[in-house]
Protein backbone atom coordinates (compact mmCIF):
# COMPACT_ATOMS: atom_id res chain seq x y z
CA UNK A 1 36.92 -2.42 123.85
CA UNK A 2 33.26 -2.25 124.86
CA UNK A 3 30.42 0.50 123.76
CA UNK A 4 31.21 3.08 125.21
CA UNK A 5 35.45 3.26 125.15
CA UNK A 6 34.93 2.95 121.75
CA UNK A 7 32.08 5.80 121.76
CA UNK A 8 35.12 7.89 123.57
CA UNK A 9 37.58 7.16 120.89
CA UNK A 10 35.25 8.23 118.25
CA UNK A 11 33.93 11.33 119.65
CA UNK A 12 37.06 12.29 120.81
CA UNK A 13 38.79 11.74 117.49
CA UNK A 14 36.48 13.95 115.57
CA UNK A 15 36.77 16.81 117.86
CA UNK A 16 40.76 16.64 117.93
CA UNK A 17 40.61 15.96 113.90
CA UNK A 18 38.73 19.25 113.81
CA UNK A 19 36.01 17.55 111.43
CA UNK A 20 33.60 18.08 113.72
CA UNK A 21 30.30 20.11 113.23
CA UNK A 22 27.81 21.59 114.90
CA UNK A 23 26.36 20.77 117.87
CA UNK A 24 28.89 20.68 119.74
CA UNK A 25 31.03 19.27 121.68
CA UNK A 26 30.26 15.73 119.39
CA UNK A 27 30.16 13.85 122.84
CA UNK A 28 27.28 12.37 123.67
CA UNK A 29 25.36 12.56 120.85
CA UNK A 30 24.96 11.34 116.98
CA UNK A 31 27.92 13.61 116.20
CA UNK A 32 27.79 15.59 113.43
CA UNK A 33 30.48 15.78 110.66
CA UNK A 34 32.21 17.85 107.55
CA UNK A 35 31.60 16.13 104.51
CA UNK A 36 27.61 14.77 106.17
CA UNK A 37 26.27 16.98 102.97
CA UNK A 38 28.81 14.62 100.49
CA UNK A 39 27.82 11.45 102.17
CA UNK A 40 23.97 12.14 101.75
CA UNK A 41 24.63 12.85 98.17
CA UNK A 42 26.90 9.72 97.72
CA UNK A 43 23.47 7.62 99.60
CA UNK A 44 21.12 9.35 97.09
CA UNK A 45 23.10 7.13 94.06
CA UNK A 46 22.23 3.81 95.55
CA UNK A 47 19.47 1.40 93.65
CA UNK A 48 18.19 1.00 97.67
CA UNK A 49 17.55 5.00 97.63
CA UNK A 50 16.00 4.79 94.36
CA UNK A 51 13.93 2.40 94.70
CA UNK A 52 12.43 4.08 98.19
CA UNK A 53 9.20 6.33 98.75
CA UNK A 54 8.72 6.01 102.29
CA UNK A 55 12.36 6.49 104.80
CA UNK A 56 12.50 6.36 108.71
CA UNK A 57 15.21 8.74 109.61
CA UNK A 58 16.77 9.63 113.10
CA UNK A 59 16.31 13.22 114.15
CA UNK A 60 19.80 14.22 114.37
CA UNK A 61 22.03 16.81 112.84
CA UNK A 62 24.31 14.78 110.33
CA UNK A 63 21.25 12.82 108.60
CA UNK A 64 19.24 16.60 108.27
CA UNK A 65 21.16 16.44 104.21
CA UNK A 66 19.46 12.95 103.91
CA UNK A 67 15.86 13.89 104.87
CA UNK A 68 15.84 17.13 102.84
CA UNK A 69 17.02 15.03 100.19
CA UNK A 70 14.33 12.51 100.62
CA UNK A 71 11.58 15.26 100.50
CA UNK A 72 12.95 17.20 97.55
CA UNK A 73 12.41 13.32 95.51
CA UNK A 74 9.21 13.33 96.82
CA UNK A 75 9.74 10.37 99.63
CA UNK A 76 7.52 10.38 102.80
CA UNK A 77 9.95 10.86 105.74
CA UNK A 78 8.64 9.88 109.74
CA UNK A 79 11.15 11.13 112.53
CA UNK A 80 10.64 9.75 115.86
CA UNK A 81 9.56 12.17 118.56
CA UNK A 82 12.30 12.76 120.67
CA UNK A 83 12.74 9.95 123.42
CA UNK A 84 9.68 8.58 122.32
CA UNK A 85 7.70 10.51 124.84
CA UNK A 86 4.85 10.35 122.89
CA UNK A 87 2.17 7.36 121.98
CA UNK A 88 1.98 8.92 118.68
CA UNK A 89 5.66 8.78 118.49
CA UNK A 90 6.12 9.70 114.86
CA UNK A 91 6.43 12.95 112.59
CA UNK A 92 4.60 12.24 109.70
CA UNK A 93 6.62 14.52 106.67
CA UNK A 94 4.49 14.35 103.06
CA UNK A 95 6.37 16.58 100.94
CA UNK A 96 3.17 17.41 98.92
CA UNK A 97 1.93 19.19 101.90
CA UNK A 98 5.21 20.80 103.02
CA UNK A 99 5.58 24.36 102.42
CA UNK A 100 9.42 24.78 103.14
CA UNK A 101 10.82 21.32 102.50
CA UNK A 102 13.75 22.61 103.30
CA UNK A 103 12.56 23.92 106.89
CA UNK A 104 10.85 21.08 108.07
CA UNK A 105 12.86 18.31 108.59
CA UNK A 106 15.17 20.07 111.23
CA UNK A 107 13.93 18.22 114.30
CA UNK A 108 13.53 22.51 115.71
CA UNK A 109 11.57 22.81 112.91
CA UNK A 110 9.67 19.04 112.24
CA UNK A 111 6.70 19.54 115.25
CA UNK A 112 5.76 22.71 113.45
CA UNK A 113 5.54 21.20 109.79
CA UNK A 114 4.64 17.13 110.43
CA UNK A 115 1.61 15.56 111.48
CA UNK A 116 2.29 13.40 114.65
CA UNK A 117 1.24 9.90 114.18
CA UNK A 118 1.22 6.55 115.78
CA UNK A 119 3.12 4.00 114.68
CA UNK A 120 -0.28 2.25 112.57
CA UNK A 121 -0.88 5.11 110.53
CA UNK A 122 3.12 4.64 109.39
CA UNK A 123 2.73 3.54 106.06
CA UNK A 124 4.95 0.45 105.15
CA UNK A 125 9.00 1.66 105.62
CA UNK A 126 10.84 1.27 102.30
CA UNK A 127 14.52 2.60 103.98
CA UNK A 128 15.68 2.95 107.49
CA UNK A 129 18.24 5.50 107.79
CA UNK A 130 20.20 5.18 111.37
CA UNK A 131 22.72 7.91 112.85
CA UNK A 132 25.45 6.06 114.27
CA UNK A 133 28.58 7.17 117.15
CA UNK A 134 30.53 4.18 115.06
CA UNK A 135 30.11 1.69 112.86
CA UNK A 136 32.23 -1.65 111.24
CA UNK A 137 32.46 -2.52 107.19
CA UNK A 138 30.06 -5.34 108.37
CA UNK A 139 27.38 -3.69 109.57
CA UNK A 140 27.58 -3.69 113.51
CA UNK A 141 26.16 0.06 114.36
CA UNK A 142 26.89 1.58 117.86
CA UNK A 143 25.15 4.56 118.66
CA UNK A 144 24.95 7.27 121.50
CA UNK A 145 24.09 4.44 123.95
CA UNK A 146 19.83 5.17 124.91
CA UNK A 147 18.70 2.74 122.43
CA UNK A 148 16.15 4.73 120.89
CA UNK A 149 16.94 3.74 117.69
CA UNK A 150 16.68 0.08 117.70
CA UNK A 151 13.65 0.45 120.12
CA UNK A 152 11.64 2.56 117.04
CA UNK A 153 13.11 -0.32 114.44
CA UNK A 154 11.57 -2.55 117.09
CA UNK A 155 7.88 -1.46 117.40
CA UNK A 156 7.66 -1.35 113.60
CA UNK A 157 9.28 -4.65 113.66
CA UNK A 158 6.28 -5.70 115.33
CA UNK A 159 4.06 -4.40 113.46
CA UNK A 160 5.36 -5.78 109.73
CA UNK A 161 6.27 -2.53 108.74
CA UNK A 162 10.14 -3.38 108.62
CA UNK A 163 11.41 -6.46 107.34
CA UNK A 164 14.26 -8.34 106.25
CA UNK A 165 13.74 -6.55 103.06
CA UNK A 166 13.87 -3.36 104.36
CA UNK A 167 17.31 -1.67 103.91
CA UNK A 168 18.72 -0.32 106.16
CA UNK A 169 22.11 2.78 105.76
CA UNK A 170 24.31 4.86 108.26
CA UNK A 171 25.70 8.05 106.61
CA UNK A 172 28.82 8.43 108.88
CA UNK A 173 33.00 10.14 108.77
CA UNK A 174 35.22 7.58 107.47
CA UNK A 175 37.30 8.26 111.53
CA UNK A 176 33.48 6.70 112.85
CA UNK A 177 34.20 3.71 110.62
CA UNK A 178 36.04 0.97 113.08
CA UNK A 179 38.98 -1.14 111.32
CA UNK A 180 37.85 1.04 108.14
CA UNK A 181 40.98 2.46 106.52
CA UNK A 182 40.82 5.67 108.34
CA UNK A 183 38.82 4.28 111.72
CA UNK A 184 40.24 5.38 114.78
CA UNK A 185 39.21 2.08 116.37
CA UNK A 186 40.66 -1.29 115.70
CA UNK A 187 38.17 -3.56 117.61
CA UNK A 188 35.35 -5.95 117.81
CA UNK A 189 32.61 -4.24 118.27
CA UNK A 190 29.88 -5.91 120.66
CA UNK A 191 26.78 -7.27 119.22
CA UNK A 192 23.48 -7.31 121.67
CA UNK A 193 20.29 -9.23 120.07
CA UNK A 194 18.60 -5.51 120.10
CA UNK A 195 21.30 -4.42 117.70
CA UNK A 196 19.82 -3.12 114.49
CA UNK A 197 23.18 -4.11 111.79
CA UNK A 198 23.42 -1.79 109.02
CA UNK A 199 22.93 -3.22 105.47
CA UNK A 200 24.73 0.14 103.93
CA UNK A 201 27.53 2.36 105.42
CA UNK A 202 27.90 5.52 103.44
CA UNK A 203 31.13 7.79 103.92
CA UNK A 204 31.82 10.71 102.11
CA UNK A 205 34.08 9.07 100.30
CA UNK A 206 32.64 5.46 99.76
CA UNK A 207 29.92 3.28 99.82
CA UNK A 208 29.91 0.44 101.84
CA UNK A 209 27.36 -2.67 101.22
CA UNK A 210 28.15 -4.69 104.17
CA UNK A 211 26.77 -8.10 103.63
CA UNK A 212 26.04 -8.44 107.26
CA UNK A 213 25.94 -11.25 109.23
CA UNK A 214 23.97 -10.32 112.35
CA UNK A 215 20.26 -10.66 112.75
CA UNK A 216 17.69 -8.29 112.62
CA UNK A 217 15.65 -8.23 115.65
CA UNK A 218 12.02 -9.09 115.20
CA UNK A 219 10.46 -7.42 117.96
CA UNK A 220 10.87 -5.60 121.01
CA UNK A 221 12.99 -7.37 123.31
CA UNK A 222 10.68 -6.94 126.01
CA UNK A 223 13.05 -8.82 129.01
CA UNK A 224 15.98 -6.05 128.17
CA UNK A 225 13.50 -3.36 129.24
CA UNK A 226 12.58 -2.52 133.35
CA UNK A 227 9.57 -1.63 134.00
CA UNK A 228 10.27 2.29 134.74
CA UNK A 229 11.63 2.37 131.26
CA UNK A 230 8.46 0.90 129.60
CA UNK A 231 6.37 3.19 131.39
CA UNK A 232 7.98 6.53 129.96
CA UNK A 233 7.30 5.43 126.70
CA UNK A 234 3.12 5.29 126.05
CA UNK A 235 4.44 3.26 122.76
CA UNK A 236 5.72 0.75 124.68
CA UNK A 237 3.37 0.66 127.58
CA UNK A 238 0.37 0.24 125.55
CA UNK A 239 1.78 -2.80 123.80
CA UNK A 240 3.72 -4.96 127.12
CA UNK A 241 3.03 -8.25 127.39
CA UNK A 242 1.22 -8.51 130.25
CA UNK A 243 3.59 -10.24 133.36
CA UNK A 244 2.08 -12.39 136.40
């Protein structure tokens, strides 16, 4: 199966399982699931949360327990502006200047609470937290196909602020898990060299440590991008490499 039939299974699986949450319809999105509340718990045990004070997090609905969570232990949180529209392409959340911790992080909320920030003035990233369409036991992450995600992993990449000792955890419904135990999917999943692979996959009923095997990219893979793409993304166009 590639991407996106196994996207279809997922999504589609989660709506006719009736575990779906809002937004809806889950298509198309990060889809949002019953029990995303349990699983952020179940991540907050984990020596890799503990051991955190700054997290990246993805904007979307089922990761909104996980970034309260991080505020309320007093953890820095950045959220990507949407589509990355923005040079200063981060929210910037300091819980010691929040006044409704609980407000902000909702990305309706985040612009009116979070100090926008380019990706310099991101302090070093402790824990990347991804939202994920599916996911495998060892660590291969699909997500709603745009490639935001690995694309923000990317510029920090670049930038030393992720590393190879940066960890990095999905929070996802055991159906989103593919040959888990209750997966709807039994397939390979496809592995691009823009992939970001998940170190952690945290279910609402387990915790995962996958032991990858897949790389971490270093960089932005500048030859997978056009040039129209580039240019609606002031993060990426100030940084190109420069082409004859």
């Amino acid at each position: 199966m590639d991407k996106q039939a196994i996207r279809a299974a997922v999504w589609d699986a989660l709506e006719a399982e009736g575990v779906a949450r809002f937004p809806f319809p889950p298509h198309d999105r990060i889809p949002n699931f019953e029990g995303a509340e349990r699983a952020a718990d179940r991540l907050t045990e984990t020596a890799v949360w503990d051991a955190a004070e700054t997290v990246k997090a993805n904007p979307d609905s089922p990761q909104l327990p996980v970034r309260r969570a991080a505020l309320r232990a007093g953890k820095t949180v950045y959220m990507a502006v949407p589509r990355l529209r923005d040079e200063k392409c981060f929210y910037e959340l300091d819980p010691d200047r929040l006044e409704d911790i609980e407000a902000a992080p909702a990305v309706s909320n985040v612009a009116d609470h979070a100090e926008q920030v380019g990706p310099e003035a991101v302090e070093s990233v402790d824990l990347v937290v991804s939202g994920s369409v599916a996911v495998t036991e060892d660590g291969a992450r699909i997500g709603k196909g745009e490639g935001f995600s690995d694309l923000e992993y990317a510029v920090l990449a670049e930038l030393g602020l992720v590393t190879d000792a940066t960890a990095v955890v999905t929070t996802v419904h055991e159906l989103q898990v593919v040959g888990g135990p209750e997966g709807v999917v039994e397939s390979d999943v496809p592995v691009d060299a823009h992939d970001v692979p998940m170190d952690y996959v945290v279910t609402p009923e387990r915790t995962v440590e996958t032991g990858t095997p897949y790389d971490r990219p270093t960089g932005v893979d500048w030859g997978a991008l056009s040039a129209e793409r580039i240019a609606e993304m002031p993060v990426l166009a100030a940084r190109a490499p420069e082409t004859e």
